[in-house]
PDB file of N, CA and C in Angstrom:
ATOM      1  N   UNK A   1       0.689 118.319  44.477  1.00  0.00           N
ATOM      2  CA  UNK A   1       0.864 116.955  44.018  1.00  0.00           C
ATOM      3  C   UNK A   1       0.009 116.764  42.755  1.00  0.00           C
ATOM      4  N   UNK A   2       0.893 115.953  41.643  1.00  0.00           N
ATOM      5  CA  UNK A   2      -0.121 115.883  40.588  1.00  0.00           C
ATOM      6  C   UNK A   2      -1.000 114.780  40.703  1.00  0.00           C
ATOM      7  N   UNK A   3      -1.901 114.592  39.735  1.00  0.00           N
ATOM      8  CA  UNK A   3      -3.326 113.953  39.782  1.00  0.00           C
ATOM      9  C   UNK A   3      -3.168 112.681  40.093  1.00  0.00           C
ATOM     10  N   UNK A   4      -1.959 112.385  39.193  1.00  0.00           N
ATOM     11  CA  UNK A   4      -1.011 111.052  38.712  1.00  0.00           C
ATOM     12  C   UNK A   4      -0.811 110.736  40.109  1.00  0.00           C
ATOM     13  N   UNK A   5       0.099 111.497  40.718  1.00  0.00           N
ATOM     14  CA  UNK A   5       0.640 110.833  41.814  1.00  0.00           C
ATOM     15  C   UNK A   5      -0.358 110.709  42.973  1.00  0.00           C
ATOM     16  N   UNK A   6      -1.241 111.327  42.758  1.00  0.00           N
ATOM     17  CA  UNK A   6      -2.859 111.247  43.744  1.00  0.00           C
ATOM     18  C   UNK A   6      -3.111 109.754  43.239  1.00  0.00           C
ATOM     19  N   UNK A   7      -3.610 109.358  42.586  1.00  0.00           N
ATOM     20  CA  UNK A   7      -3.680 108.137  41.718  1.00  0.00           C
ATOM     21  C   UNK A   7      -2.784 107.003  42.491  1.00  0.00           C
ATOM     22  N   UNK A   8      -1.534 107.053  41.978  1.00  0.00           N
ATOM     23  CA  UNK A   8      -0.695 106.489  42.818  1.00  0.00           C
ATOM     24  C   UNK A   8      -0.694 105.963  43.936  1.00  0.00           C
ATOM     25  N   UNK A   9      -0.565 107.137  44.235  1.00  0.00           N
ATOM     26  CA  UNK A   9      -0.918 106.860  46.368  1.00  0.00           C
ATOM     27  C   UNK A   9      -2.236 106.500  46.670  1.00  0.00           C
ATOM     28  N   UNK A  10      -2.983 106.542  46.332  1.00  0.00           N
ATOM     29  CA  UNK A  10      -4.565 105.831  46.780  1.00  0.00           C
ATOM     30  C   UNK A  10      -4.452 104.255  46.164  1.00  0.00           C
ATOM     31  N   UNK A  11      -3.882 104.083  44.844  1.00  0.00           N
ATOM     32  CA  UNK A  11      -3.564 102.544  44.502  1.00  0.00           C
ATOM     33  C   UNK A  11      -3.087 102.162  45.525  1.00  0.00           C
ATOM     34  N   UNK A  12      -1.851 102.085  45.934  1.00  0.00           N
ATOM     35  CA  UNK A  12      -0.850 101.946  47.145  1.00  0.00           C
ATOM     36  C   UNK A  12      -1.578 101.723  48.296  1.00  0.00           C
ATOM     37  N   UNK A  13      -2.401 102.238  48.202  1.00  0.00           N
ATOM     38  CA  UNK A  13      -3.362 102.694  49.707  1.00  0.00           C
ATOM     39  C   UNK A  13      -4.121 101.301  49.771  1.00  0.00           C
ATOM     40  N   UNK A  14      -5.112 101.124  48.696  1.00  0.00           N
ATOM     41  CA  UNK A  14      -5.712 100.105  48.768  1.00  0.00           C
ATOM     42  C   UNK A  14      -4.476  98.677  48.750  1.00  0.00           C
ATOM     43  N   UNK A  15      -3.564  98.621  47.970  1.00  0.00           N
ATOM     44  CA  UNK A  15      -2.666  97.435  48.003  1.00  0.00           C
ATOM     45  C   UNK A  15      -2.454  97.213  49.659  1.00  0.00           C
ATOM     46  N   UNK A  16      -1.989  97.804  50.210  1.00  0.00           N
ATOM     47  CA  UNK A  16      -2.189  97.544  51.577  1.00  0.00           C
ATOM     48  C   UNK A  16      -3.449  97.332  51.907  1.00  0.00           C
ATOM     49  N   UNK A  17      -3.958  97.527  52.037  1.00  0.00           N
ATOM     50  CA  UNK A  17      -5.733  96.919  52.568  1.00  0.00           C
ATOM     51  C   UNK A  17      -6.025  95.406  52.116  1.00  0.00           C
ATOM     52  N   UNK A  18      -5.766  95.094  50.767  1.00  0.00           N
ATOM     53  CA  UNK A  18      -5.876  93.968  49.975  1.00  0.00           C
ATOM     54  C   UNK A  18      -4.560  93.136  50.755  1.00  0.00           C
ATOM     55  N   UNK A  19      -3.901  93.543  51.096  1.00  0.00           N
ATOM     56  CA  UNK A  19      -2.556  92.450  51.267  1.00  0.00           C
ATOM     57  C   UNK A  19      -2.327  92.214  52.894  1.00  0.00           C
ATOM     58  N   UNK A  20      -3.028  93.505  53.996  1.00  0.00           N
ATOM     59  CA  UNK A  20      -3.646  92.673  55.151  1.00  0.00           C
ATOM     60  C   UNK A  20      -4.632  92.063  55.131  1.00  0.00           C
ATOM     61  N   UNK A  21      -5.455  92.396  54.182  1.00  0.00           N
ATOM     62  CA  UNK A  21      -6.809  91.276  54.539  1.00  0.00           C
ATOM     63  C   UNK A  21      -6.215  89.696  53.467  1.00  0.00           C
ATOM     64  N   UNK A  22      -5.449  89.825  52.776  1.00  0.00           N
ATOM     65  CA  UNK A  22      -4.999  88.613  52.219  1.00  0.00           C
ATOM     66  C   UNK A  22      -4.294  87.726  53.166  1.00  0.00           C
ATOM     67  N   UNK A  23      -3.417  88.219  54.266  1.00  0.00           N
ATOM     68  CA  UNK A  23      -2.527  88.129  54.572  1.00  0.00           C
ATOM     69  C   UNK A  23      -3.760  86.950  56.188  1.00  0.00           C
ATOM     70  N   UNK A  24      -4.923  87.756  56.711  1.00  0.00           N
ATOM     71  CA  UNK A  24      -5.679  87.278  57.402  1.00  0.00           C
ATOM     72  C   UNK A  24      -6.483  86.250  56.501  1.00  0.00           C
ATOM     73  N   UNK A  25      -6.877  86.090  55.621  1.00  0.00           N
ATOM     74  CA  UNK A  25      -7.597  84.969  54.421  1.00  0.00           C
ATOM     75  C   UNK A  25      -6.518  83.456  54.581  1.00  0.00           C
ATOM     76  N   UNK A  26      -5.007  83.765  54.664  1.00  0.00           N
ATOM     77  CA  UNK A  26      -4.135  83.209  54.466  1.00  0.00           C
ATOM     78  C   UNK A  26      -4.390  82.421  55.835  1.00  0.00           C
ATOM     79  N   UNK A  27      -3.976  82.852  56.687  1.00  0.00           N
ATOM     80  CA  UNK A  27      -4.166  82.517  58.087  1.00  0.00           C
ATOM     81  C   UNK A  27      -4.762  81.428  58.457  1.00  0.00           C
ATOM     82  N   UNK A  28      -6.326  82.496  58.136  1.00  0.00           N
ATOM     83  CA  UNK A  28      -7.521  81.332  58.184  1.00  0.00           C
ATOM     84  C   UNK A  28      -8.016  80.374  57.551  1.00  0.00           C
ATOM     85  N   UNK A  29      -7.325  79.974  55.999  1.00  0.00           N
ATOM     86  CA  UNK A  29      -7.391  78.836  55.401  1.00  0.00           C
ATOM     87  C   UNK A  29      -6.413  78.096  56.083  1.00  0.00           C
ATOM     88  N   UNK A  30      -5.024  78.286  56.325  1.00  0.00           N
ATOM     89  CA  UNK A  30      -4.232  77.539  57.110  1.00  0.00           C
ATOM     90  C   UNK A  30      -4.169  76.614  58.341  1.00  0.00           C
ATOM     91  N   UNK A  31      -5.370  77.919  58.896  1.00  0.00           N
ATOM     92  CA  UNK A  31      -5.810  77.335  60.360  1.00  0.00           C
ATOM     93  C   UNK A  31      -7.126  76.384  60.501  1.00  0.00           C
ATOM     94  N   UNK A  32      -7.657  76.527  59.326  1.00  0.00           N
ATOM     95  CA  UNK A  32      -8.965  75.373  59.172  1.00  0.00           C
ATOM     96  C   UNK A  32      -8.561  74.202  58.052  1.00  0.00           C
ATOM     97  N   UNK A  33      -7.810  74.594  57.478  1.00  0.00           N
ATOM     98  CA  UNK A  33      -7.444  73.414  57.074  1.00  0.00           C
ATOM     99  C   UNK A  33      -6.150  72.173  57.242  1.00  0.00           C
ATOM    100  N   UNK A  34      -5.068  72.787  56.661  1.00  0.00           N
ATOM    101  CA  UNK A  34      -3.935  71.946  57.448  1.00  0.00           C
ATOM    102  C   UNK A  34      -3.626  72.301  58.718  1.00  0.00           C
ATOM    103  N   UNK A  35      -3.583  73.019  59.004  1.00  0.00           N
ATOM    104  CA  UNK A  35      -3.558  73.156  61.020  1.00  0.00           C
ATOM    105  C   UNK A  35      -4.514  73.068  61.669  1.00  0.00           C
ATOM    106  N   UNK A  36      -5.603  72.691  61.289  1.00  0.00           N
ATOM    107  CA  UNK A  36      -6.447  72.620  62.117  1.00  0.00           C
ATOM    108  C   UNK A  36      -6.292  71.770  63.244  1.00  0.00           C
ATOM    109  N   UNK A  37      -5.497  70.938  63.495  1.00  0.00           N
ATOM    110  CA  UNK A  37      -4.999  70.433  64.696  1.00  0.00           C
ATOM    111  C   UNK A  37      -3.995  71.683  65.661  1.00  0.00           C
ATOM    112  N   UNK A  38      -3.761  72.302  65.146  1.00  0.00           N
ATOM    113  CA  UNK A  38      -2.792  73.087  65.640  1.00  0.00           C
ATOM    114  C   UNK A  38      -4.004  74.567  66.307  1.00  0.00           C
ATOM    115  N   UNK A  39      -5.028  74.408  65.386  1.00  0.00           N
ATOM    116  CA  UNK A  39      -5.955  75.697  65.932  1.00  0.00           C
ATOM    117  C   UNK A  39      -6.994  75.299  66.924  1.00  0.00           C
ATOM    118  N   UNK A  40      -7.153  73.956  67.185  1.00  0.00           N
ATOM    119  CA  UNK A  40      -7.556  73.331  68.784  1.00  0.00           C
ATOM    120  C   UNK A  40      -7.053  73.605  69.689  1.00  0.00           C
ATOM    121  N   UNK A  41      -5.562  74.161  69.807  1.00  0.00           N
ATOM    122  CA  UNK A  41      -5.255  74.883  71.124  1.00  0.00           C
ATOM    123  C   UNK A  41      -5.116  76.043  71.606  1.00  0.00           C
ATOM    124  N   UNK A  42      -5.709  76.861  70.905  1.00  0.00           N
ATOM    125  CA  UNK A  42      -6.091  78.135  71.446  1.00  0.00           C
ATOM    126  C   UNK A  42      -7.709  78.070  71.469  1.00  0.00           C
ATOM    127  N   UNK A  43      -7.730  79.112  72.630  1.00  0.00           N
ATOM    128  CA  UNK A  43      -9.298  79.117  73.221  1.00  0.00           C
ATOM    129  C   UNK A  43      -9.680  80.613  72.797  1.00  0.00           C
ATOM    130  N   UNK A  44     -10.653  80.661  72.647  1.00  0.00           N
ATOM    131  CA  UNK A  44     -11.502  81.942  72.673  1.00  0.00           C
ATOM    132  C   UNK A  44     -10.890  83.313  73.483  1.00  0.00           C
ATOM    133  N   UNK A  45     -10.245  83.905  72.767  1.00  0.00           N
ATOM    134  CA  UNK A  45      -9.939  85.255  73.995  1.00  0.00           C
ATOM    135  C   UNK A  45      -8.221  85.390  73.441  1.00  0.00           C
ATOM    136  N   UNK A  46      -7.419  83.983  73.256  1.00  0.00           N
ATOM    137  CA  UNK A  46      -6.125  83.819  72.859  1.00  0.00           C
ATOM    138  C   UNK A  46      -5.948  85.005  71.589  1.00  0.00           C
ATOM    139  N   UNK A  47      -4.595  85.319  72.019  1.00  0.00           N
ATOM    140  CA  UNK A  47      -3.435  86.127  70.617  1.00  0.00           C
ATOM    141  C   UNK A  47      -2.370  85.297  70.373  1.00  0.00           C
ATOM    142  N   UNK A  48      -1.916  85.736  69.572  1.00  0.00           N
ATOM    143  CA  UNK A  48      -0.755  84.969  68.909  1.00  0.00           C
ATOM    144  C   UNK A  48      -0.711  85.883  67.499  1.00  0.00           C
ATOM    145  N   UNK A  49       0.463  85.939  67.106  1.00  0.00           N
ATOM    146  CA  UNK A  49       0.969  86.914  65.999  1.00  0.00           C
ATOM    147  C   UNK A  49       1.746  85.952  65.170  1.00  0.00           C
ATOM    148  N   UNK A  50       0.726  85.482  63.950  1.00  0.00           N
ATOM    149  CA  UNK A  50       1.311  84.640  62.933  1.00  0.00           C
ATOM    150  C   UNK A  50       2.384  85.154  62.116  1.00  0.00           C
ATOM    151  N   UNK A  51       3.385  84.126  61.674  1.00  0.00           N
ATOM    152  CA  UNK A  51       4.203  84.719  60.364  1.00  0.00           C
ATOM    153  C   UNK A  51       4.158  83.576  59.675  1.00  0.00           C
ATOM    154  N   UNK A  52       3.841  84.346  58.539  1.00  0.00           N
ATOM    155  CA  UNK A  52       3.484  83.749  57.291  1.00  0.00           C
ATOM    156  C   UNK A  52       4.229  82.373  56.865  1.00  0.00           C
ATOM    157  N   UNK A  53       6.013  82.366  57.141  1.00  0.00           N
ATOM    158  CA  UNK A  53       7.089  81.542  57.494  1.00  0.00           C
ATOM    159  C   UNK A  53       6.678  80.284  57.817  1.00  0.00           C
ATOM    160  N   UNK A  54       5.502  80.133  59.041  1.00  0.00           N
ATOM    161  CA  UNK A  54       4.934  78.821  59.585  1.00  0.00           C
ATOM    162  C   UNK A  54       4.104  78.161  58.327  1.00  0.00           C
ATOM    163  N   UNK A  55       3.695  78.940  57.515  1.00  0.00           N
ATOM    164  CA  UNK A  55       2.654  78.187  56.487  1.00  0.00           C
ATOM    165  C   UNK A  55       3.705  77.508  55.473  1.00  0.00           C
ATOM    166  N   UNK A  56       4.481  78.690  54.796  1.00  0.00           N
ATOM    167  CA  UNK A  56       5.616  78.003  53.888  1.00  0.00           C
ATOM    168  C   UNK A  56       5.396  76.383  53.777  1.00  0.00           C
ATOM    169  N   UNK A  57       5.812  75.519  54.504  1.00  0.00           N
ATOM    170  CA  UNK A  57       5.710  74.670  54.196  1.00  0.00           C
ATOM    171  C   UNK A  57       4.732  73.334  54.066  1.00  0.00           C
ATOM    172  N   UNK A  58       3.519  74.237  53.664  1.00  0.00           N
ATOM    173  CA  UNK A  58       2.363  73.464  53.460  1.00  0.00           C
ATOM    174  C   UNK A  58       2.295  72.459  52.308  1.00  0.00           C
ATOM    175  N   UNK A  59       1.478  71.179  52.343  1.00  0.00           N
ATOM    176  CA  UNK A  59       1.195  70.777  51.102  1.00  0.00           C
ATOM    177  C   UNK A  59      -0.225  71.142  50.451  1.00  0.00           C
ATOM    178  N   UNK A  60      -0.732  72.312  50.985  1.00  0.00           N
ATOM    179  CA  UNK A  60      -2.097  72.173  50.714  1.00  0.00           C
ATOM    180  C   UNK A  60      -2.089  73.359  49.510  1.00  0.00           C
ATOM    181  N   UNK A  61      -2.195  73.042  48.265  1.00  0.00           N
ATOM    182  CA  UNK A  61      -2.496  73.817  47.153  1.00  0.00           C
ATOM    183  C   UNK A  61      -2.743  74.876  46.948  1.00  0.00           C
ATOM    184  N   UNK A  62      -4.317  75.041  47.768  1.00  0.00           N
ATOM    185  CA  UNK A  62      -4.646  76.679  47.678  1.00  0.00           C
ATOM    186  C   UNK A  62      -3.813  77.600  48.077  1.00  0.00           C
ATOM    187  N   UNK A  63      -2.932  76.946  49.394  1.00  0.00           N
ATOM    188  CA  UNK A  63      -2.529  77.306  50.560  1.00  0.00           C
ATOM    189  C   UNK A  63      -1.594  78.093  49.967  1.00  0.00           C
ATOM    190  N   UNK A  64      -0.711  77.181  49.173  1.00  0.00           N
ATOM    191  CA  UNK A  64       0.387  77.371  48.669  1.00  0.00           C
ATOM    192  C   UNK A  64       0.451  78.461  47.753  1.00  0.00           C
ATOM    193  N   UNK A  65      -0.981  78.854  46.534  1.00  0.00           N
ATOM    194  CA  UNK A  65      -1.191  79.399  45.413  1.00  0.00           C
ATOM    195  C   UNK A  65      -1.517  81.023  46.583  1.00  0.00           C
ATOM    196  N   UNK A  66      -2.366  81.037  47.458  1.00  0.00           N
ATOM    197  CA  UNK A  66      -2.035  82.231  48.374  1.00  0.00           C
ATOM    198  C   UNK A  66      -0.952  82.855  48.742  1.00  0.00           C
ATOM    199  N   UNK A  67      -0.141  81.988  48.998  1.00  0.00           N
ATOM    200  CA  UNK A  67       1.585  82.461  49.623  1.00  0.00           C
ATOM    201  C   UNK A  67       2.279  82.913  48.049  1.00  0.00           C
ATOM    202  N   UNK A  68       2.047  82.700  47.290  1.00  0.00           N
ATOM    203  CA  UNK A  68       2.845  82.723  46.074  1.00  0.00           C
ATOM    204  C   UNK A  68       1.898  84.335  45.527  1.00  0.00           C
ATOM    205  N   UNK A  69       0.906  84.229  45.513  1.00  0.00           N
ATOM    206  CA  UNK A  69      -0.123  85.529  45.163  1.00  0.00           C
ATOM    207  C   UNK A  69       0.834  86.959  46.427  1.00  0.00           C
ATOM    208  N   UNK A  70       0.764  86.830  47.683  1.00  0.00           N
ATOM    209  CA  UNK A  70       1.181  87.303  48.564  1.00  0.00           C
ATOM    210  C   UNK A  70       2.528  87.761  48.360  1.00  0.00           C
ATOM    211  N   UNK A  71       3.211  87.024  48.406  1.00  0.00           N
ATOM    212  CA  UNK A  71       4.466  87.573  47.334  1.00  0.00           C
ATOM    213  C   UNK A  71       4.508  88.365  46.239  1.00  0.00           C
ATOM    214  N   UNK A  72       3.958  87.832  45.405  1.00  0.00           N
ATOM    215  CA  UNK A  72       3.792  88.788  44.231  1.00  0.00           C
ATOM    216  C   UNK A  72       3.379  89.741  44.623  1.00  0.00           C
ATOM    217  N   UNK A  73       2.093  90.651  45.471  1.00  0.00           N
ATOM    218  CA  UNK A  73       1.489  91.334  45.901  1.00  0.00           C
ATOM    219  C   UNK A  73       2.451  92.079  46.380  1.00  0.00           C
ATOM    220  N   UNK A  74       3.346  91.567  47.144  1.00  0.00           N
ATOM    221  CA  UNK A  74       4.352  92.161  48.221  1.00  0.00           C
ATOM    222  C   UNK A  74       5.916  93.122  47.290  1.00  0.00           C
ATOM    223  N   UNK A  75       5.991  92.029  46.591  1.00  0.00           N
ATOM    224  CA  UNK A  75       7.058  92.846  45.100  1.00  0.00           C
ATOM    225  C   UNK A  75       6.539  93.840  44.604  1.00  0.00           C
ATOM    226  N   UNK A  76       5.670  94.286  44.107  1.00  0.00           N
ATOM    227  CA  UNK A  76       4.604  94.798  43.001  1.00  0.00           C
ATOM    228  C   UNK A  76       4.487  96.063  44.263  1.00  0.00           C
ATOM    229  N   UNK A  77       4.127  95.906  45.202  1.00  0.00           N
ATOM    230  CA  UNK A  77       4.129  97.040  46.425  1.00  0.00           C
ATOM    231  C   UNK A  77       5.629  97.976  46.627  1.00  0.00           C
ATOM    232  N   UNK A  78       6.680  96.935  46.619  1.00  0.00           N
ATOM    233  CA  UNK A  78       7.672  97.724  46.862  1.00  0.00           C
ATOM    234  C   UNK A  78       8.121  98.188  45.558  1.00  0.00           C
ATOM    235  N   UNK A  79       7.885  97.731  44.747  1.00  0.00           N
ATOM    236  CA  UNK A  79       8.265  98.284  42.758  1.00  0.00           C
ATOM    237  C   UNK A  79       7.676  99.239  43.361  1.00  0.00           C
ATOM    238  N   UNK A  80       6.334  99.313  43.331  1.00  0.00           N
ATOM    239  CA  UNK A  80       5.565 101.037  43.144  1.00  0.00           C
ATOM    240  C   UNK A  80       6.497 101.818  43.993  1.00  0.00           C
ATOM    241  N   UNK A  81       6.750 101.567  45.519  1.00  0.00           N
ATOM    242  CA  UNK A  81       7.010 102.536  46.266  1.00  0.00           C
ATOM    243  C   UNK A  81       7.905 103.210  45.910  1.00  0.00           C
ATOM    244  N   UNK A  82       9.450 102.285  45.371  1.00  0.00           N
ATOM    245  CA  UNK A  82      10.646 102.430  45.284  1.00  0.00           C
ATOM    246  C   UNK A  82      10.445 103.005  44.081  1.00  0.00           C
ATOM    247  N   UNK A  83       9.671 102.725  42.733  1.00  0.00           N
ATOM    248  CA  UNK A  83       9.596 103.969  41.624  1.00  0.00           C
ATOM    249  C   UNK A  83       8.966 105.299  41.984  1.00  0.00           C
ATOM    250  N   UNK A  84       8.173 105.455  42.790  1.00  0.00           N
ATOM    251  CA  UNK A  84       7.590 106.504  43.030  1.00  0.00           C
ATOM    252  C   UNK A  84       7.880 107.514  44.075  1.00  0.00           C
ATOM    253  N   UNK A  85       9.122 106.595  44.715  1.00  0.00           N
ATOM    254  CA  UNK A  85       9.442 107.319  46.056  1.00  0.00           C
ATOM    255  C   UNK A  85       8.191 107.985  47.164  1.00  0.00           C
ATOM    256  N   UNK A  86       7.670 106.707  47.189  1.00  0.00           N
ATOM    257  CA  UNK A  86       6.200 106.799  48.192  1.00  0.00           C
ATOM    258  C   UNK A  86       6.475 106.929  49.381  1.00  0.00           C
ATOM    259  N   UNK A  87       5.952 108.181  50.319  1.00  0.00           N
ATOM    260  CA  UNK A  87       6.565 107.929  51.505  1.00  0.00           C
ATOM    261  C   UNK A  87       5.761 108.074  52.548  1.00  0.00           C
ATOM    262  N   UNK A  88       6.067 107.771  54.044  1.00  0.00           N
ATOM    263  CA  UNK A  88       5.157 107.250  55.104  1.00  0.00           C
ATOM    264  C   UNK A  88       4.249 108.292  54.950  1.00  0.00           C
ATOM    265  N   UNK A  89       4.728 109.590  54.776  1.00  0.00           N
ATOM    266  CA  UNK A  89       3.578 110.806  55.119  1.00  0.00           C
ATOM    267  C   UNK A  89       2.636 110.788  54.252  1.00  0.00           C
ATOM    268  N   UNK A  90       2.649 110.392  52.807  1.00  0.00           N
ATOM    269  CA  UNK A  90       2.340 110.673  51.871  1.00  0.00           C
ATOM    270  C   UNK A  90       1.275 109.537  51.952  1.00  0.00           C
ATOM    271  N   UNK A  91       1.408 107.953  52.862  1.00  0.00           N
ATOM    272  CA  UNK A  91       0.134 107.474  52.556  1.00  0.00           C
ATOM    273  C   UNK A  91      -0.501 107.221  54.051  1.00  0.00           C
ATOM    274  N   UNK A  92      -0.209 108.687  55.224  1.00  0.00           N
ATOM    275  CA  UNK A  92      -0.653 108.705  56.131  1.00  0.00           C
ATOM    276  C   UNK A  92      -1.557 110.119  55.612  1.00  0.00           C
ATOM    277  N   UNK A  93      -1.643 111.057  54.675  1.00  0.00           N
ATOM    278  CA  UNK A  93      -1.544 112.291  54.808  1.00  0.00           C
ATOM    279  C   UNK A  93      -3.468 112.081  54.173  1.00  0.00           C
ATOM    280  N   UNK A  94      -4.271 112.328  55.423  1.00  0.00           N
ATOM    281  CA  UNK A  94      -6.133 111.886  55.543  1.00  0.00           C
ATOM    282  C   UNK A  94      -6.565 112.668  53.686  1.00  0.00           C
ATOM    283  N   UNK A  95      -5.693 113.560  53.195  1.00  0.00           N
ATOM    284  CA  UNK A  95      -6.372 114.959  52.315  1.00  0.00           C
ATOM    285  C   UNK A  95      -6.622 114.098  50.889  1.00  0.00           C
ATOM    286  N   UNK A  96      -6.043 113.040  50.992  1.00  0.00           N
ATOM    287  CA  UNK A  96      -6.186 112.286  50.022  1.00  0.00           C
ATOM    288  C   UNK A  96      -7.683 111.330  49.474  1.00  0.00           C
TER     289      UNK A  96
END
């Protein structure tokens, strides 16, 4: 593999890291601020598996400027992959 595409795939690597932990940032502004009525009913110990879908229709600014960043983030991920033909092994493969 060339250097380039070493390069590549470790960018990629981190974009995922940046876009679950964005993706949890998102959450938790959501849930302390405009839902915060909605995050009074879960207790300590509770799961629940957010989609992003429930925030969509926020009026809260930041909220909104996150979901729109997230997107972009999310395009810009699949551009790389789909130009580079990035594939599961390639950003499972530890040698990197």
């Amino acid at each position: 593999m060339s250097e380039y595409r070493e390069k590549i795939i470790l960018t990629y690597r981190q974009l995922l890291e940046m876009h679950e932990e964005l993706l949890t940032r998102i959450i938790n502004v959501g849930m302390t601020g405009e839902y915060a009525e909605v995050n009074t009913v879960f207790k300590p110990g509770d799961t629940y598996k957010f989609d992003l879908e429930q925030f969509r229709g926020t009026k809260d600014n930041n909220l909104k400027k996150l979901l729109t960043f997230f997107d972009e983030m999310e395009n810009l991920m699949n551009s790389l992959a789909n130009i580079n033909g990035i594939t599961e092994e390639e950003l499972e493969d530890a040698n990197l």
